[in-house]
PDB file of N, CA and C in Angstrom:
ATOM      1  N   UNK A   1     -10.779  15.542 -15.702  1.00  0.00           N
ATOM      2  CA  UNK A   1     -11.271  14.328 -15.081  1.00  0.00           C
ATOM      3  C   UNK A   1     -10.495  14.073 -13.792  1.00  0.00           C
ATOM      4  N   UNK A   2     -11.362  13.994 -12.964  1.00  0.00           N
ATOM      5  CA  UNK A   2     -10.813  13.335 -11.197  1.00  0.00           C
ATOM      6  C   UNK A   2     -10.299  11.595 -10.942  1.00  0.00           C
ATOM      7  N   UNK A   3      -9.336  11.810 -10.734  1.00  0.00           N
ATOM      8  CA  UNK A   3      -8.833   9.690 -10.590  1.00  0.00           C
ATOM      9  C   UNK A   3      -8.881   9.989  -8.731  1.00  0.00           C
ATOM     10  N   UNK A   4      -9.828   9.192  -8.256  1.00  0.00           N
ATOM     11  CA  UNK A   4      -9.565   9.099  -6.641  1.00  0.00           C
ATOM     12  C   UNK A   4      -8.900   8.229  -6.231  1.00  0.00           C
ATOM     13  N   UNK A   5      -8.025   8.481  -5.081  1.00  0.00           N
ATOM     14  CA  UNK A   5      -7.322   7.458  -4.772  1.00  0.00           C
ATOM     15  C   UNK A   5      -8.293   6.045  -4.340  1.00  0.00           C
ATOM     16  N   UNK A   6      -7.201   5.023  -4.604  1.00  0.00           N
ATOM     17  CA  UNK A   6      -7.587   3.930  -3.902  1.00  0.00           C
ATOM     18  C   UNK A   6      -7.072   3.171  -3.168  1.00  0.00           C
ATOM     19  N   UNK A   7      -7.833   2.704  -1.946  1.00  0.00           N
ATOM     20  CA  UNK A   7      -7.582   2.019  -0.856  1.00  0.00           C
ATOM     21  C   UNK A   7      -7.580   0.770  -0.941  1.00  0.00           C
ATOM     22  N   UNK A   8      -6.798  -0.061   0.210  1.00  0.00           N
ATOM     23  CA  UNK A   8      -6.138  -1.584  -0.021  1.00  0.00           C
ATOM     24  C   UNK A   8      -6.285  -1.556   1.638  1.00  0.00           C
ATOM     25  N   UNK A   9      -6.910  -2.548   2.103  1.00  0.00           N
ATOM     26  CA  UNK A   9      -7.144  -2.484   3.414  1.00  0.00           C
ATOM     27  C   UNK A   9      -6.448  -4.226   3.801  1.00  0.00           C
ATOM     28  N   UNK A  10      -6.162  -4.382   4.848  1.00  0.00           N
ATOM     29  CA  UNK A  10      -6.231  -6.223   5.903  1.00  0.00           C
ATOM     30  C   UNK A  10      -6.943  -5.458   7.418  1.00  0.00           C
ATOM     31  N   UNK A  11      -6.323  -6.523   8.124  1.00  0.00           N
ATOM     32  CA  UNK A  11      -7.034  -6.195   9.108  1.00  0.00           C
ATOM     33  C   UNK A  11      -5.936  -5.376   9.356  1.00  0.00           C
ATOM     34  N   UNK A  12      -4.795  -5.154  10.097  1.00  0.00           N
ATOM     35  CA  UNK A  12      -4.150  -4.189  10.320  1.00  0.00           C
ATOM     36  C   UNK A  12      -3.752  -3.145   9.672  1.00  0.00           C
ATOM     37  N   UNK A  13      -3.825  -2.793   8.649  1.00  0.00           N
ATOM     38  CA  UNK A  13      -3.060  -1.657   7.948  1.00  0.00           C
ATOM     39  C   UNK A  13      -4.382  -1.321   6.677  1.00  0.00           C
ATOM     40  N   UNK A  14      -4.460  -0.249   6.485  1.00  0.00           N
ATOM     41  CA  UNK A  14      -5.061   0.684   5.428  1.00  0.00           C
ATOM     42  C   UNK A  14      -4.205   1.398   4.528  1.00  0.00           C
ATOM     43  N   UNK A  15      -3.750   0.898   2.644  1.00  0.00           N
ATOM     44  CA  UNK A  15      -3.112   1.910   2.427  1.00  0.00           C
ATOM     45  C   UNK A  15      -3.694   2.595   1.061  1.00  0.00           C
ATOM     46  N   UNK A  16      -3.305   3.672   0.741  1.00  0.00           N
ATOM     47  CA  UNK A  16      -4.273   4.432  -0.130  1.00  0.00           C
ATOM     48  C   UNK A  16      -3.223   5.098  -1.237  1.00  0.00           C
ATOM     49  N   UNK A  17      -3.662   4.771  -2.567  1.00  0.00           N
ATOM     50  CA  UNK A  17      -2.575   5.057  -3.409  1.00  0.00           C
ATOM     51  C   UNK A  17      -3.666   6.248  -4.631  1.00  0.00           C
ATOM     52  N   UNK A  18      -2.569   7.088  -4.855  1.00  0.00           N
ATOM     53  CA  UNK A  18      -2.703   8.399  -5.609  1.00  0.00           C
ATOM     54  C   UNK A  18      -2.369   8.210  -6.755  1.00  0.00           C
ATOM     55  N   UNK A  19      -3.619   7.498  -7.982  1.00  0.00           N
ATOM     56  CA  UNK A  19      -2.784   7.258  -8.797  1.00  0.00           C
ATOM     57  C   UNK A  19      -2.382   9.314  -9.649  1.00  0.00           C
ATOM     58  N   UNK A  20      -2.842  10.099  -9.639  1.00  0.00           N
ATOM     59  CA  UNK A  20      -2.559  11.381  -9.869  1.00  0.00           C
ATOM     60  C   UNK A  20      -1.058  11.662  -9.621  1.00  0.00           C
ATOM     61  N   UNK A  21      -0.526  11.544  -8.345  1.00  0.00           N
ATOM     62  CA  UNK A  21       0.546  11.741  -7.610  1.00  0.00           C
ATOM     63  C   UNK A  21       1.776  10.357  -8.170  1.00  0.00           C
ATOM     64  N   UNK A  22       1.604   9.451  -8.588  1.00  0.00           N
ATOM     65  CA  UNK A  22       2.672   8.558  -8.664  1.00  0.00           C
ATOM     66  C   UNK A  22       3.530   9.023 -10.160  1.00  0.00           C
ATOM     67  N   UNK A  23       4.891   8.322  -9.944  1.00  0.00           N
ATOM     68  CA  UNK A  23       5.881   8.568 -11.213  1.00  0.00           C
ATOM     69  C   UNK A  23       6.345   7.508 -11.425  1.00  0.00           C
ATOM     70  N   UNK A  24       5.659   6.276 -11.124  1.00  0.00           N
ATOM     71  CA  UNK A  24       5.638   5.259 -11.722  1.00  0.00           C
ATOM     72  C   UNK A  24       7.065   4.664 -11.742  1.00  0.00           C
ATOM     73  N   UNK A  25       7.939   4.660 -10.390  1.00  0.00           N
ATOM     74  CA  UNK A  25       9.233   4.641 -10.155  1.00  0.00           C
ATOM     75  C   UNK A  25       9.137   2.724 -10.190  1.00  0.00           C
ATOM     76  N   UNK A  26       8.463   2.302  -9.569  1.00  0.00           N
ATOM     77  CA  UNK A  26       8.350   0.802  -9.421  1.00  0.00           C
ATOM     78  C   UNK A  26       9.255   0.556  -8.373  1.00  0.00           C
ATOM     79  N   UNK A  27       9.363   1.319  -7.309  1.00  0.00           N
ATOM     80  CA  UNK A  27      10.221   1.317  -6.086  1.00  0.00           C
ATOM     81  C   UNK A  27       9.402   0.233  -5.349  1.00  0.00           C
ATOM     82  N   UNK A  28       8.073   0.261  -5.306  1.00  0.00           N
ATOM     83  CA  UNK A  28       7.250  -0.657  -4.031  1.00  0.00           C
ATOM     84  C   UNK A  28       7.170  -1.824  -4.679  1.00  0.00           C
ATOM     85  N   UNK A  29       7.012  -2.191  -6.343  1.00  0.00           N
ATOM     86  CA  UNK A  29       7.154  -3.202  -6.688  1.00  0.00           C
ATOM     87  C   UNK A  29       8.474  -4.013  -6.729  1.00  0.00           C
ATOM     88  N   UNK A  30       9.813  -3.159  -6.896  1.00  0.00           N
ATOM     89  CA  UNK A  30      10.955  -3.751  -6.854  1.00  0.00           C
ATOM     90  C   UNK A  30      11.535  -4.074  -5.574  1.00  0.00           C
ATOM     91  N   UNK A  31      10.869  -3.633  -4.779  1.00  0.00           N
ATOM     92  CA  UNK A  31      11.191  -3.952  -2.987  1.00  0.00           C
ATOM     93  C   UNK A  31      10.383  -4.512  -2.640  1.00  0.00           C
ATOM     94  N   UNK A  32       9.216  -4.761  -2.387  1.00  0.00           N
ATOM     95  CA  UNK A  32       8.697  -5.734  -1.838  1.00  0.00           C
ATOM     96  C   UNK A  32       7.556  -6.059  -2.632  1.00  0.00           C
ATOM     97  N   UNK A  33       7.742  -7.195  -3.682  1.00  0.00           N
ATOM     98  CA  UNK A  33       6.854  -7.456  -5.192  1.00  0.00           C
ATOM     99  C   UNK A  33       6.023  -8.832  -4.317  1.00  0.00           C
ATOM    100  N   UNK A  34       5.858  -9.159  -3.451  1.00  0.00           N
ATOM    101  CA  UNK A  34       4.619  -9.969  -3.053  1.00  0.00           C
ATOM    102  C   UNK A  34       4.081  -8.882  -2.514  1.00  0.00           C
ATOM    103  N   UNK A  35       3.937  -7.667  -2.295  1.00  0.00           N
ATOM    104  CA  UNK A  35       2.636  -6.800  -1.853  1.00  0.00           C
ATOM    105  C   UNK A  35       1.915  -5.852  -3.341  1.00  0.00           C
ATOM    106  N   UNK A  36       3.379  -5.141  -3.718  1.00  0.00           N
ATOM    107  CA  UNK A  36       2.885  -4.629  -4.815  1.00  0.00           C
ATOM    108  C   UNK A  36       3.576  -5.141  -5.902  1.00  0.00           C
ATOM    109  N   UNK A  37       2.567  -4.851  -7.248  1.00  0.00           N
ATOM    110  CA  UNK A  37       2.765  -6.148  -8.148  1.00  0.00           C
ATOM    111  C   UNK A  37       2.346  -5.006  -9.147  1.00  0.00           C
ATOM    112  N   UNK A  38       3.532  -5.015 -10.517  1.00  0.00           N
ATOM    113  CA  UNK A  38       3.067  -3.810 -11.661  1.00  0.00           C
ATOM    114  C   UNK A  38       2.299  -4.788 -12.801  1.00  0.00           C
ATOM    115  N   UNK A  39       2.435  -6.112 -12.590  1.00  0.00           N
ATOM    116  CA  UNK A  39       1.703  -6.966 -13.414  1.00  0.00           C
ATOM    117  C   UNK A  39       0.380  -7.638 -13.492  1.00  0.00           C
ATOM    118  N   UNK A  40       0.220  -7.681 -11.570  1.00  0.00           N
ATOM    119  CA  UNK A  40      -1.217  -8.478 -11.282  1.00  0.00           C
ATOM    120  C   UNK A  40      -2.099  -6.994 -10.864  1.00  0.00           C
ATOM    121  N   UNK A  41      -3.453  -7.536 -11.221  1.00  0.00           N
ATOM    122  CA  UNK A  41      -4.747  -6.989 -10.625  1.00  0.00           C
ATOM    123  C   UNK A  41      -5.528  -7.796  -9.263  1.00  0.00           C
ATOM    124  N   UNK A  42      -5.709  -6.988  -8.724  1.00  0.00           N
ATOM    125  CA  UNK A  42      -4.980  -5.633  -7.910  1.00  0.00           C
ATOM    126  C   UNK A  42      -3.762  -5.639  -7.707  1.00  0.00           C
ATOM    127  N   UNK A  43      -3.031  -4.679  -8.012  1.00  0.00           N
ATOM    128  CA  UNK A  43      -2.087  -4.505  -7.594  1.00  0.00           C
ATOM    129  C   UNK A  43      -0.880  -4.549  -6.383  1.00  0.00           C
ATOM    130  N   UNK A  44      -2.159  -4.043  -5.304  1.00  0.00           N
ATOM    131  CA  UNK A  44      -1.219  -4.192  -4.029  1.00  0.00           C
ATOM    132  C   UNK A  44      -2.334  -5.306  -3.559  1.00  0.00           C
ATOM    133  N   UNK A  45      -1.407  -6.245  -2.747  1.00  0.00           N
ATOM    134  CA  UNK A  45      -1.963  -7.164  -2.229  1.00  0.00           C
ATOM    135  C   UNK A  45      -1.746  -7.505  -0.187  1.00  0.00           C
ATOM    136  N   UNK A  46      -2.173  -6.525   0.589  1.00  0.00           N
ATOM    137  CA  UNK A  46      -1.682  -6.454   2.127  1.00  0.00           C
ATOM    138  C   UNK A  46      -1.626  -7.769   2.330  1.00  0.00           C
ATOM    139  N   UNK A  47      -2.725  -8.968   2.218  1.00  0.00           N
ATOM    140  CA  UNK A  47      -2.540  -9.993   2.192  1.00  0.00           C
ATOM    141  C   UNK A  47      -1.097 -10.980   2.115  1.00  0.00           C
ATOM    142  N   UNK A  48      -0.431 -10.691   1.187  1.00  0.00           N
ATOM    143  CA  UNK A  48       0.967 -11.512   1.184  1.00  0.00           C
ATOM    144  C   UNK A  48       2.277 -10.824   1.720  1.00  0.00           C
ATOM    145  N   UNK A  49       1.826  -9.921   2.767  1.00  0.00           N
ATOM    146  CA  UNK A  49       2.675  -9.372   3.735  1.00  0.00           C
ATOM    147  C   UNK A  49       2.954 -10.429   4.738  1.00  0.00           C
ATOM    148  N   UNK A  50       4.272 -10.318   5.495  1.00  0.00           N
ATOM    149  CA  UNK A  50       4.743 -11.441   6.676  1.00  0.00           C
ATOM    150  C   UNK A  50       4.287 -10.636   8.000  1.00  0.00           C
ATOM    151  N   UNK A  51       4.523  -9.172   7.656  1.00  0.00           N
ATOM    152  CA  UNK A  51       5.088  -8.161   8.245  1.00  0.00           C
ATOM    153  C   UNK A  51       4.370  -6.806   7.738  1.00  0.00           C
ATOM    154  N   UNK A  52       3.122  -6.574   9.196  1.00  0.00           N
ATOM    155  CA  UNK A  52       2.924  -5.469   8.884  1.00  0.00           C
ATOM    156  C   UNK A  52       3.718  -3.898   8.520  1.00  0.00           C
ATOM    157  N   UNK A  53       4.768  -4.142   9.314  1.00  0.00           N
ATOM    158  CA  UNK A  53       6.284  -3.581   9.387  1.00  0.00           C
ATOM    159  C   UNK A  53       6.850  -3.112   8.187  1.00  0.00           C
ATOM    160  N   UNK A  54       6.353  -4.280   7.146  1.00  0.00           N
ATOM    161  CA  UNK A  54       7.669  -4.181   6.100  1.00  0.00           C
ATOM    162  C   UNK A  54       6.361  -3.051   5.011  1.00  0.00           C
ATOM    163  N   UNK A  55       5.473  -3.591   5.164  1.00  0.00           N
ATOM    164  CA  UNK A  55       4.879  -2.641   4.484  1.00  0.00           C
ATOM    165  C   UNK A  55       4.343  -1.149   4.760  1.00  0.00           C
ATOM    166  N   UNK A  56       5.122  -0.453   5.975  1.00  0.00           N
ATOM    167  CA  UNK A  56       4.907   0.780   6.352  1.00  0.00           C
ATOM    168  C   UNK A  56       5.968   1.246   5.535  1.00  0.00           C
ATOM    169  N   UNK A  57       7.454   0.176   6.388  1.00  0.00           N
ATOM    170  CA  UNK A  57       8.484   0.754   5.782  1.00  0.00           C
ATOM    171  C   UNK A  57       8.353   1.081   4.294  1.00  0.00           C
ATOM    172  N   UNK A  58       7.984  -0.143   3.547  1.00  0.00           N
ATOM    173  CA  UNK A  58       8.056   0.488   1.778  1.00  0.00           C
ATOM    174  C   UNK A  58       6.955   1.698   1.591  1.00  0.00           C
ATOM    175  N   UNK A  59       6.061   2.096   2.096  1.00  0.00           N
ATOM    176  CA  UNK A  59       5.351   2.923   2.006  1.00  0.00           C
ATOM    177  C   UNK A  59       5.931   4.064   1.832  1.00  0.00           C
ATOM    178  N   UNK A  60       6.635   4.412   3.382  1.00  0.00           N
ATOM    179  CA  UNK A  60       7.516   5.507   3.650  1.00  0.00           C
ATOM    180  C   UNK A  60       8.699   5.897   2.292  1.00  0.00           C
ATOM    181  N   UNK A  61       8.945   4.507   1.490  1.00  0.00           N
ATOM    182  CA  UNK A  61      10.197   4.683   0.875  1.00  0.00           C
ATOM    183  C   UNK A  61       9.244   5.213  -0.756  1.00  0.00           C
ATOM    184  N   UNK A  62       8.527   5.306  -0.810  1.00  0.00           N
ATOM    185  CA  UNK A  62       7.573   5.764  -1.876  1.00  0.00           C
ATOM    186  C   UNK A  62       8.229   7.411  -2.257  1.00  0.00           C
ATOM    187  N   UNK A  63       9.238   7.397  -3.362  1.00  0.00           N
ATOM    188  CA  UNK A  63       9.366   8.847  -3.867  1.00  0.00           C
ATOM    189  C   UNK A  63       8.566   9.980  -4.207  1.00  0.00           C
ATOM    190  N   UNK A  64       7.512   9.554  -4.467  1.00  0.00           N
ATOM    191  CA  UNK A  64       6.137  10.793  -5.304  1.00  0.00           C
ATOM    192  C   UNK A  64       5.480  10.860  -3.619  1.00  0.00           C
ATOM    193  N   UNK A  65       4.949  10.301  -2.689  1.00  0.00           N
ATOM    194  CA  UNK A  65       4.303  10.094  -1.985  1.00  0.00           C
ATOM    195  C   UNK A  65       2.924   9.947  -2.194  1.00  0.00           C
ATOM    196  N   UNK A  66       2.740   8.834  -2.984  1.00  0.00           N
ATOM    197  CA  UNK A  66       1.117   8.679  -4.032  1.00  0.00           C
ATOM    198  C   UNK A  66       0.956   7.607  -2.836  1.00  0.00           C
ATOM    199  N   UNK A  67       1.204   6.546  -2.201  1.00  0.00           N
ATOM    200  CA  UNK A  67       1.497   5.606  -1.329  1.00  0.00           C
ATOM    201  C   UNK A  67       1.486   6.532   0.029  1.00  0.00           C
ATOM    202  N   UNK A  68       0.592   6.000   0.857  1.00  0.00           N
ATOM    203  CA  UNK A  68       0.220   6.497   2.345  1.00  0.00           C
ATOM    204  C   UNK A  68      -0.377   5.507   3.170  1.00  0.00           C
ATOM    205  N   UNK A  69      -0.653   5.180   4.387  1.00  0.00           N
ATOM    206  CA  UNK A  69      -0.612   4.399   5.345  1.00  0.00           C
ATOM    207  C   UNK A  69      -1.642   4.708   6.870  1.00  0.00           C
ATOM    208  N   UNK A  70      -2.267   4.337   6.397  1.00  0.00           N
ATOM    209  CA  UNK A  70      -2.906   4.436   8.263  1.00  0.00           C
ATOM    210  C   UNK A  70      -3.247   2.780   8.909  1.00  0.00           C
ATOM    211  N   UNK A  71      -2.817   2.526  10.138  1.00  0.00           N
ATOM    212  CA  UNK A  71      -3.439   1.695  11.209  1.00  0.00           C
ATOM    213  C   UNK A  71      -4.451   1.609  11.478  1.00  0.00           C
ATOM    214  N   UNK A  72      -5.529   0.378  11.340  1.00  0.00           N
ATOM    215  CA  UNK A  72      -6.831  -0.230  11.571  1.00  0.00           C
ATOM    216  C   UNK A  72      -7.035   0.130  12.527  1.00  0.00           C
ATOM    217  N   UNK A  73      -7.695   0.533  13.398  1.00  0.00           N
ATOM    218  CA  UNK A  73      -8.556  -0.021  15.078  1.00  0.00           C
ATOM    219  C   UNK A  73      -8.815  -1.226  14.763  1.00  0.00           C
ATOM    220  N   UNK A  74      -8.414  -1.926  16.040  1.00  0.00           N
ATOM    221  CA  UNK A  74      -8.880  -2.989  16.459  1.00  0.00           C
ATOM    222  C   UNK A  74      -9.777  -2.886  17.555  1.00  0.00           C
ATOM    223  N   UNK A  75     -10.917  -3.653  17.830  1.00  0.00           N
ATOM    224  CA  UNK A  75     -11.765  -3.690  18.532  1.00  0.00           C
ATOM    225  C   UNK A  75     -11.342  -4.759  20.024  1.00  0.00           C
ATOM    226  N   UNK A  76     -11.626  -3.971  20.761  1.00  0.00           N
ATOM    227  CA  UNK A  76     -11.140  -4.720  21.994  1.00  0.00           C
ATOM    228  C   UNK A  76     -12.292  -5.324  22.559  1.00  0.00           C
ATOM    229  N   UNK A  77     -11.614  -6.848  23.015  1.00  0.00           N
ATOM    230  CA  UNK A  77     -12.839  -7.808  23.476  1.00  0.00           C
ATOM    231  C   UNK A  77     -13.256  -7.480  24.885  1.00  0.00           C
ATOM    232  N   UNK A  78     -14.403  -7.909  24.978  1.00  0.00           N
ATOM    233  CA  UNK A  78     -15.070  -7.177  26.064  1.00  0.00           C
ATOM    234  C   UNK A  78     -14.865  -7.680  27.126  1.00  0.00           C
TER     235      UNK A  78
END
């Protein structure tokens, strides 16, 4: 059986989690637990970020690398 990752989007940031790939370290929940949360559904929440910033950084700090990151386009006004 195939588990596809899933994506968590705001307007700035896209991030996409492997549940296949994770070891369930609770690194993103114990560092920054208003985004990711091992208790609430959904889990990650971009929404209660201050700081698009802080949530690259915990991304990056993701041991398995199940947690990945891409930047929105923004549409430029005309």
């Amino acid at each position: 059986m195939e588990i596809n990752a899933k994506e968590f989007s705001n307007n700035d940031i896209t991030v996409t989690y492997d549940p296949c790939q994770c070891t369930l370290s609770e690194v993103c929940a114990k560092e920054l637990s208003d985004v990711f949360s091992n208790t609430v559904i959904p889990w990650i929440n971009l929404d209660n970020a201050t700081k698009t910033e802080s949530i690259i950084n915990q991304v990056k700090r993701c041991p398995s690398g199940a947690l990945k990151f891409h930047l929105n386009n923004k549409k430029k006004a005309s």
